[in-house]
Protein backbone atom coordinates (compact mmCIF):
# COMPACT_ATOMS: atom_id res chain seq x y z
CA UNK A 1 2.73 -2.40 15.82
CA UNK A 2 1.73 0.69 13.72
CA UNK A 3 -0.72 1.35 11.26
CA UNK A 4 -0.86 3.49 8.33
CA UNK A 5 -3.53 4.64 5.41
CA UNK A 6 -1.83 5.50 2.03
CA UNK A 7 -3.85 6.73 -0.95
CA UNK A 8 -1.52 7.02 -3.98
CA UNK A 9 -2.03 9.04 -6.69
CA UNK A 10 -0.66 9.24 -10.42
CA UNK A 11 -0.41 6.68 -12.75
CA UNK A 12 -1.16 3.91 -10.55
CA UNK A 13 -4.22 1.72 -12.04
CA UNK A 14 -3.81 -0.43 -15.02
CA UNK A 15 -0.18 -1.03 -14.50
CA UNK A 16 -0.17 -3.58 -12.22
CA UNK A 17 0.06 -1.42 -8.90
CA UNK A 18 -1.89 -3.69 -6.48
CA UNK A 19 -0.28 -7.11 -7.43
CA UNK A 20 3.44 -4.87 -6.81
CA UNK A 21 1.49 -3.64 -3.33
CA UNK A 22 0.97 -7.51 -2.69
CA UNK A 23 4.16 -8.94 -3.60
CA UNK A 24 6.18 -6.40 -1.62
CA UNK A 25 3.69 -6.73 1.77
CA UNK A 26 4.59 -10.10 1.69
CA UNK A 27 8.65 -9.09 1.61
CA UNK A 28 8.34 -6.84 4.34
CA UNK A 29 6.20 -8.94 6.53
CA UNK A 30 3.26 -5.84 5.90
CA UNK A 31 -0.63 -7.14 6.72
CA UNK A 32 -3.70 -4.59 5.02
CA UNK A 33 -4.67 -4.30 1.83
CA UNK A 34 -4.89 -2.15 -1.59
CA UNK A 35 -7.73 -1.31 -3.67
CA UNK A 36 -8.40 0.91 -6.58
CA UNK A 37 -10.76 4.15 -6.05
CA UNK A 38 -12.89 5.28 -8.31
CA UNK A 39 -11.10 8.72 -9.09
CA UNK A 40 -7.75 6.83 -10.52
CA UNK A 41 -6.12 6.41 -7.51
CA UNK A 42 -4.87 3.41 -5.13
CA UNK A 43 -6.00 3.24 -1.06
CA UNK A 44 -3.22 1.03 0.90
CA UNK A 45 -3.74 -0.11 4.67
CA UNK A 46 -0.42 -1.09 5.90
CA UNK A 47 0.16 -2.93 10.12
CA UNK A 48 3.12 -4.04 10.68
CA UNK A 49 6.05 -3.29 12.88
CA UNK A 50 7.33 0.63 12.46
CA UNK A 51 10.46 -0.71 10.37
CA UNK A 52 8.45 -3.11 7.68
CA UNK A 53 6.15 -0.32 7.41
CA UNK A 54 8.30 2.20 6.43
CA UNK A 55 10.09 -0.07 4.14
CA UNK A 56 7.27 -0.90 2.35
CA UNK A 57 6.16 2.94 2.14
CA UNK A 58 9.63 3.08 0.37
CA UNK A 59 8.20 0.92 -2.21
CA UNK A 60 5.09 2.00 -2.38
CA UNK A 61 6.57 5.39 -3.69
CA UNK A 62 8.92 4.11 -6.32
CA UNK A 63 5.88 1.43 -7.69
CA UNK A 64 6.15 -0.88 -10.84
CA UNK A 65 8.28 -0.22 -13.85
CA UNK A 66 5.29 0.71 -16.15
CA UNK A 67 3.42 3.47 -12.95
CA UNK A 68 4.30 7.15 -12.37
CA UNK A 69 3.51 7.64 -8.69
CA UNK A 70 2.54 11.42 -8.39
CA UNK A 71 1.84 11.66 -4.53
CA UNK A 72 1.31 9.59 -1.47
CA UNK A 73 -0.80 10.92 1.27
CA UNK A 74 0.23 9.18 4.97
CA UNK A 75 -2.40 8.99 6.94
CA UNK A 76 -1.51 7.65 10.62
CA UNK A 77 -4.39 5.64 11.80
CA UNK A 78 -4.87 3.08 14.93
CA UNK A 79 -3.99 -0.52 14.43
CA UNK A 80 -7.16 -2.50 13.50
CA UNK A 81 -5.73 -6.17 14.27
CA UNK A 82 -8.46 -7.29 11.70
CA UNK A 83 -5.61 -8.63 9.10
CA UNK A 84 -3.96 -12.13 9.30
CA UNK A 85 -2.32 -11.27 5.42
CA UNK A 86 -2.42 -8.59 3.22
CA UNK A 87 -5.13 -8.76 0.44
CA UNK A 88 -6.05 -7.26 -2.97
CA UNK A 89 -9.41 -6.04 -2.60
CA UNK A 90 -11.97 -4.86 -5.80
């Protein structure tokens, strides 16, 4: 089990960012969550095993048709356990 903090930046609220986030956790088998921040850009908590995490990094950096990711920052944090599913938060 790994853990990693993403905040993505770009074009990324609006466009339905955090419902793509959602839809591919579930894919991937990813628990966390996404939330916008208040200066435009999107915070993602992914756990999951090393594979499903990177695939769903992979994602995260291509996005919905209508975003223009500009960067993703990887943080690598500690495993919380605290997730049972991966959420949309406001």
């Amino acid at each position: 089990m790994i853990a990693r903090k993403f905040l993505i930046s770009g074009d990324v609220q609006g466009v339905g960012y955090r419902y793509f986030a959602q839809r591919s956790s579930a894919r991937h088998q990813v628990r966390g969550y996404v939330r916008n921040l208040d200066d435009g850009s999107v915070e993602v908590w992914a756990e999951g095993n090393a594979n499903s995490v990177n695939a769903f990094r992979l994602d995260l950096a291509a996005g919905p048709t209508h975003s223009l990711v500009g960067e993703i920052e990887e943080l690598v944090v500690e495993p919380s356990g605290l997730y049972s599913t991966f959420r949309i938060e406001r």
